[in-house]
C-alpha atoms as a PDB file:
ATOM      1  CA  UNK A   1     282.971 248.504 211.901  1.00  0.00           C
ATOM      2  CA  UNK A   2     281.014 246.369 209.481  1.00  0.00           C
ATOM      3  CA  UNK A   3     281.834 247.302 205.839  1.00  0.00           C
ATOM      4  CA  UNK A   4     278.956 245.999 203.425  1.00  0.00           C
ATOM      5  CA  UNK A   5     279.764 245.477 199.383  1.00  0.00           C
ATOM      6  CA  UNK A   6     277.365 247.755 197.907  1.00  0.00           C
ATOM      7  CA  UNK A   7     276.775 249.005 193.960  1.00  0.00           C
ATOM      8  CA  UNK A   8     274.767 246.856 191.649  1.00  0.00           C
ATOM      9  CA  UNK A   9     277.758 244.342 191.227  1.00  0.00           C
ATOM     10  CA  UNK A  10     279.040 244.692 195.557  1.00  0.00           C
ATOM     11  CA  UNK A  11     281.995 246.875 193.591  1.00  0.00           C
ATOM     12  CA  UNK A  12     281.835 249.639 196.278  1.00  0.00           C
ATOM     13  CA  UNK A  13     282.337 248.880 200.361  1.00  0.00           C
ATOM     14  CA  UNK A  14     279.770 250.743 202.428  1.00  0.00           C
ATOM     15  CA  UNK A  15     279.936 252.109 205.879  1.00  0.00           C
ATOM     16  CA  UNK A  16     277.343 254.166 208.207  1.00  0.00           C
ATOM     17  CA  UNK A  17     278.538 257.321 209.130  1.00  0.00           C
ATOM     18  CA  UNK A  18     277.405 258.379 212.401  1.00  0.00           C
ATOM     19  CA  UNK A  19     279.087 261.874 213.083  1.00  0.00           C
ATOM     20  CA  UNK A  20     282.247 264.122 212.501  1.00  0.00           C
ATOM     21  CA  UNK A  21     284.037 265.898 214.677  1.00  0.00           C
ATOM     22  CA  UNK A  22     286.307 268.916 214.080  1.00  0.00           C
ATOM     23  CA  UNK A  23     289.055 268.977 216.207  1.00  0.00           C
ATOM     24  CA  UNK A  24     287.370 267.574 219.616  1.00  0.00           C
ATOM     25  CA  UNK A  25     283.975 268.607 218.798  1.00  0.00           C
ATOM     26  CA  UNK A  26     281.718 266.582 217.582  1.00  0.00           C
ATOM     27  CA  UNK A  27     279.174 268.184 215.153  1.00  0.00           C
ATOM     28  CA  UNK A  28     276.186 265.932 216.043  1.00  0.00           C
ATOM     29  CA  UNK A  29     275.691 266.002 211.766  1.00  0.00           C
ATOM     30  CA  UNK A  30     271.760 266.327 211.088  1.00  0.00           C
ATOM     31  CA  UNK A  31     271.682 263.661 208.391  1.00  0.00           C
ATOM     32  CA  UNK A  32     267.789 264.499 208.664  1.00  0.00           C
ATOM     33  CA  UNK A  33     267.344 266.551 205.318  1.00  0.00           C
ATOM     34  CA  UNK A  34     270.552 265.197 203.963  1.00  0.00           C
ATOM     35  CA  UNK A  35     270.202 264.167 200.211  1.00  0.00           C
ATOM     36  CA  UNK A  36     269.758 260.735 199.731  1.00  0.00           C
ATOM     37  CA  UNK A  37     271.878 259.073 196.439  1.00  0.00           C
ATOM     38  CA  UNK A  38     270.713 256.885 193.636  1.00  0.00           C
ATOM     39  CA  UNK A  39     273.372 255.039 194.166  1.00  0.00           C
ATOM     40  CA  UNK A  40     273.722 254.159 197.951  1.00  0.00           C
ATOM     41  CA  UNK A  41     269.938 255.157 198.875  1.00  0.00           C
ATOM     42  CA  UNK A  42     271.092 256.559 202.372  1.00  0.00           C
ATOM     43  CA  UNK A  43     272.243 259.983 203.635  1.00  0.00           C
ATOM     44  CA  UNK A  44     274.337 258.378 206.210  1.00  0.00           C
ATOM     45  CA  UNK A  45     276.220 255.626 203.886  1.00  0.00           C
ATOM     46  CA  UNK A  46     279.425 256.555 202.802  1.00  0.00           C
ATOM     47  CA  UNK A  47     281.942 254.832 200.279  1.00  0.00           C
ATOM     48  CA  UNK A  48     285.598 254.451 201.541  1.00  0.00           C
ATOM     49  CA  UNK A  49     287.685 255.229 198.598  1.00  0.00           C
ATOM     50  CA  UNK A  50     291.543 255.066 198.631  1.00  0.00           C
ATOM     51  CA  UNK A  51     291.895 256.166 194.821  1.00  0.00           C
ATOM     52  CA  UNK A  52     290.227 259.728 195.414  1.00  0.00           C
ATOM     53  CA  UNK A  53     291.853 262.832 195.579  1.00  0.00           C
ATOM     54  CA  UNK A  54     288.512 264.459 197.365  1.00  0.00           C
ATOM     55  CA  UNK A  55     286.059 263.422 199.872  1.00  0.00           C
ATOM     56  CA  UNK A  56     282.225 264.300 199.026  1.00  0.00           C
ATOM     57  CA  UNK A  57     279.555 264.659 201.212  1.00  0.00           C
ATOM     58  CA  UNK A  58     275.829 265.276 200.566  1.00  0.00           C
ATOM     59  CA  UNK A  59     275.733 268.831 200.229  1.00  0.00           C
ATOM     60  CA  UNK A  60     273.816 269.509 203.403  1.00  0.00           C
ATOM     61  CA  UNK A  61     276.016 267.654 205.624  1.00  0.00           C
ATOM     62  CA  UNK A  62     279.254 269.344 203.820  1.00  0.00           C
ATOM     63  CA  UNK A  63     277.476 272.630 204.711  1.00  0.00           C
ATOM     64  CA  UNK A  64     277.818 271.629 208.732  1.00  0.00           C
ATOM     65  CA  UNK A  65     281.641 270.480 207.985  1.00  0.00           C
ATOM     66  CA  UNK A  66     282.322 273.713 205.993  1.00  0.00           C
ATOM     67  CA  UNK A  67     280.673 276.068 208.351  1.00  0.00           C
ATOM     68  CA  UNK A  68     282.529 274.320 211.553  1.00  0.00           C
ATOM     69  CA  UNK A  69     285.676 274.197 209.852  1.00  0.00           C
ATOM     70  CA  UNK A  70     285.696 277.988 208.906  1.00  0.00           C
ATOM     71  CA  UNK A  71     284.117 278.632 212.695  1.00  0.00           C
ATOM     72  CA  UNK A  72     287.677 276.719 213.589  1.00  0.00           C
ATOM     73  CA  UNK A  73     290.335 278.645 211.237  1.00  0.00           C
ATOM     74  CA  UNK A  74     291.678 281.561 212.015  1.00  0.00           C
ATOM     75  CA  UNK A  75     293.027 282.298 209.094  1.00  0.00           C
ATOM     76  CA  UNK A  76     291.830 284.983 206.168  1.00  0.00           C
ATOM     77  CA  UNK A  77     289.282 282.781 203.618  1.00  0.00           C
ATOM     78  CA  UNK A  78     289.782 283.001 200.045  1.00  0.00           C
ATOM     79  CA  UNK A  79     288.007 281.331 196.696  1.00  0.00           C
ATOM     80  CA  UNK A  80     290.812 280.851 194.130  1.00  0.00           C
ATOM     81  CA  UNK A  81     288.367 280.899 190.932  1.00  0.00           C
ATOM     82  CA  UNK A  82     289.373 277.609 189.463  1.00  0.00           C
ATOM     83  CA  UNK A  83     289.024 275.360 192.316  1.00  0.00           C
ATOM     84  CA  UNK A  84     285.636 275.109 194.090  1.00  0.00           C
ATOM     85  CA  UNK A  85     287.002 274.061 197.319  1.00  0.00           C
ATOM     86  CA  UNK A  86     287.415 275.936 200.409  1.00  0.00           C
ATOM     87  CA  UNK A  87     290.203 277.593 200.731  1.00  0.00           C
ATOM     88  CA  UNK A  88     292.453 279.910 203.430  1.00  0.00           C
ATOM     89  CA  UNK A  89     295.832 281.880 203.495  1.00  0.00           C
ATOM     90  CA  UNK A  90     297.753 280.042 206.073  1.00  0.00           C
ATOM     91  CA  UNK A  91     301.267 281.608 207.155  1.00  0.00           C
ATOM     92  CA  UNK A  92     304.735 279.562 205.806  1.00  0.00           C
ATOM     93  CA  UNK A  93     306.546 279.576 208.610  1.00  0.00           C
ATOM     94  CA  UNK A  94     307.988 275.775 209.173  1.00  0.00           C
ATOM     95  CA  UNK A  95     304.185 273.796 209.148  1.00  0.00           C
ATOM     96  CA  UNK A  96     301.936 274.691 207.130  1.00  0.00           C
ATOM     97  CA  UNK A  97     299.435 273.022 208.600  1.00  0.00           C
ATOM     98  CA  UNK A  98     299.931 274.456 211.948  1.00  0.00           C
ATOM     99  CA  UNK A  99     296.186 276.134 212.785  1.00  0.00           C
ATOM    100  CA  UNK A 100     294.446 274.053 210.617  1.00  0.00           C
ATOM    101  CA  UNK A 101     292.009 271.243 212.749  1.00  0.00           C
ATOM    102  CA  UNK A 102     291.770 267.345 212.495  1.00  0.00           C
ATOM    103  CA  UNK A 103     288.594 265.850 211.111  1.00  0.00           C
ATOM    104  CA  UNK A 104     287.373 262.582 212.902  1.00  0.00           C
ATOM    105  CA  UNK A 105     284.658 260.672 210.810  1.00  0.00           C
ATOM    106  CA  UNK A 106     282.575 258.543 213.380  1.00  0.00           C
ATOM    107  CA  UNK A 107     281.470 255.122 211.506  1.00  0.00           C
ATOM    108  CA  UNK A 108     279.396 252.285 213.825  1.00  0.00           C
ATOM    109  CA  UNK A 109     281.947 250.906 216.124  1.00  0.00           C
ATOM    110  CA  UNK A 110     284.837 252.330 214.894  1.00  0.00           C
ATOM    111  CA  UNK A 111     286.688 256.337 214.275  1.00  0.00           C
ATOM    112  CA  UNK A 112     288.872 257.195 211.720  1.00  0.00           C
ATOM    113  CA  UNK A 113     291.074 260.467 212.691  1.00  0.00           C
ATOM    114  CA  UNK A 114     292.480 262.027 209.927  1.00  0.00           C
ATOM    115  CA  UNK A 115     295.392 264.796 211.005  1.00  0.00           C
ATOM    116  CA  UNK A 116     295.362 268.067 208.582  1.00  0.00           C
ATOM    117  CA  UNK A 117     297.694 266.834 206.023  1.00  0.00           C
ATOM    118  CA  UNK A 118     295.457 264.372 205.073  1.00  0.00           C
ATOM    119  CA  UNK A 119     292.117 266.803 204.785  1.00  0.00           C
ATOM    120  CA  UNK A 120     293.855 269.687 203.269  1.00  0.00           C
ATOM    121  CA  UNK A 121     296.171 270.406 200.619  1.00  0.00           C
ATOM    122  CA  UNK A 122     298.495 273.071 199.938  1.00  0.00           C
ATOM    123  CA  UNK A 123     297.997 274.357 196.376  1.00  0.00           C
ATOM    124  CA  UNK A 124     300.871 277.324 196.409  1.00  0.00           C
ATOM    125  CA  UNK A 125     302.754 278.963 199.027  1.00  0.00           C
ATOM    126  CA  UNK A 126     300.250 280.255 201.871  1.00  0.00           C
ATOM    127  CA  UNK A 127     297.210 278.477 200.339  1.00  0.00           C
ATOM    128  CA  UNK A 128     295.536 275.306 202.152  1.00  0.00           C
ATOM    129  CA  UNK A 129     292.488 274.026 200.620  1.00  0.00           C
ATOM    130  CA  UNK A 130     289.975 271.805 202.073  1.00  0.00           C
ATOM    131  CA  UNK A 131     290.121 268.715 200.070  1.00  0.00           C
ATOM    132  CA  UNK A 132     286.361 267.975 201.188  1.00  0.00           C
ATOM    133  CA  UNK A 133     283.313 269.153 198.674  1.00  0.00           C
ATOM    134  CA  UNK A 134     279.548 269.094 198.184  1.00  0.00           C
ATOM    135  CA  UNK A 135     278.648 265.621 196.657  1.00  0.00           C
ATOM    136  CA  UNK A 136     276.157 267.331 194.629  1.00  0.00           C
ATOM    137  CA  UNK A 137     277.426 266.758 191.352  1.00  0.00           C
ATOM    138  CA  UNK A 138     279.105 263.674 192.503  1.00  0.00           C
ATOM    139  CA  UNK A 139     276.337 260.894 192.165  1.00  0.00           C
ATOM    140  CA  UNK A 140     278.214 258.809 194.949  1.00  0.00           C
ATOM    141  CA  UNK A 141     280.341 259.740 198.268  1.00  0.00           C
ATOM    142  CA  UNK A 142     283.592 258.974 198.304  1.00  0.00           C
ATOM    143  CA  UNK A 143     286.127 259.216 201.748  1.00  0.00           C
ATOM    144  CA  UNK A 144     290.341 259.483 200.816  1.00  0.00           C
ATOM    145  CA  UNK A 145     291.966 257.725 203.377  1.00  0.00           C
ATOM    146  CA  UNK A 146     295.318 258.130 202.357  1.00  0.00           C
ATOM    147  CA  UNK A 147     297.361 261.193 201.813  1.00  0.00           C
ATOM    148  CA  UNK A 148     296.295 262.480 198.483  1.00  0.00           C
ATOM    149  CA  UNK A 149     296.303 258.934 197.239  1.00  0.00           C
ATOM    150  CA  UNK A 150     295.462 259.561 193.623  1.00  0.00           C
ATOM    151  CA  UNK A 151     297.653 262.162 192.894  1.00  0.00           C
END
């Protein structure tokens, strides 16, 4: 997929995110209304960033990821009130990520599956959190690659 060096100094590498899919199914994202950023200029851009904890999307297209992972889970939803991620009891019976989908971000030419682990994070015993949020205070979008990388 062709990565671009974007930022005012070519400090950040952009790609164009076509889609995600939860699971096997696609969402067909509607990038449409999405929020543009001052930064990238482009709903659909997206900074791959190995040194974030979180992944931020513009907070229309998180709304589509949110609502079709919670569609997915079927787990009880809670909102611990110091994290604003979402969040769900899972059970803690040998993987705790058993239940919980795969996210699949769809780039030009090229997919990048990521398996639970690396899209949620278990913040105490039962409790998986969706390490993806609303870029709305974020001024930039930013995709973790690797497993809670900046931890």
């Amino acid at each position: 997929t062709p990565m671009a060096p974007g930022g005012s100094q070519g400090t950040y590498y952009v790609l164009n995110l076509t889609d995600i899919s939860i699971a096997n199914s696609r969402l067909n994202i509607q990038f449409g209304g999405a929020q543009t950023t001052a930064l990238l200029g482009d709903a659909r851009s997206i900074i791959i960033d190995s040194g974030t904890a979180l992944t931020y999307l513009a907070e229309d297209v998180y709304d589509q990821v949110a609502n079709a992972v919670a569609n997915f889970i079927n787990h009880e939803r809670l909102s611990p009130p110091e994290q604003d991620l979402l969040c769900y009891h899972v059970k803690n019976n040998g993987d705790p990520y058993e239940g919980l989908p795969e996210m699949t971000f769809h780039f030009v030419n090229a997919d990048l599956k990521l398996p639970p682990s690396n899209i949620f994070r278990m913040f105490a015993s039962g409790i998986a959190c969706l390490t993806i949020k609303d870029g709305r205070d974020a001024h930039l979008w930013e995709c973790c690659t690797a497993k809670h990388a900046c931890e």
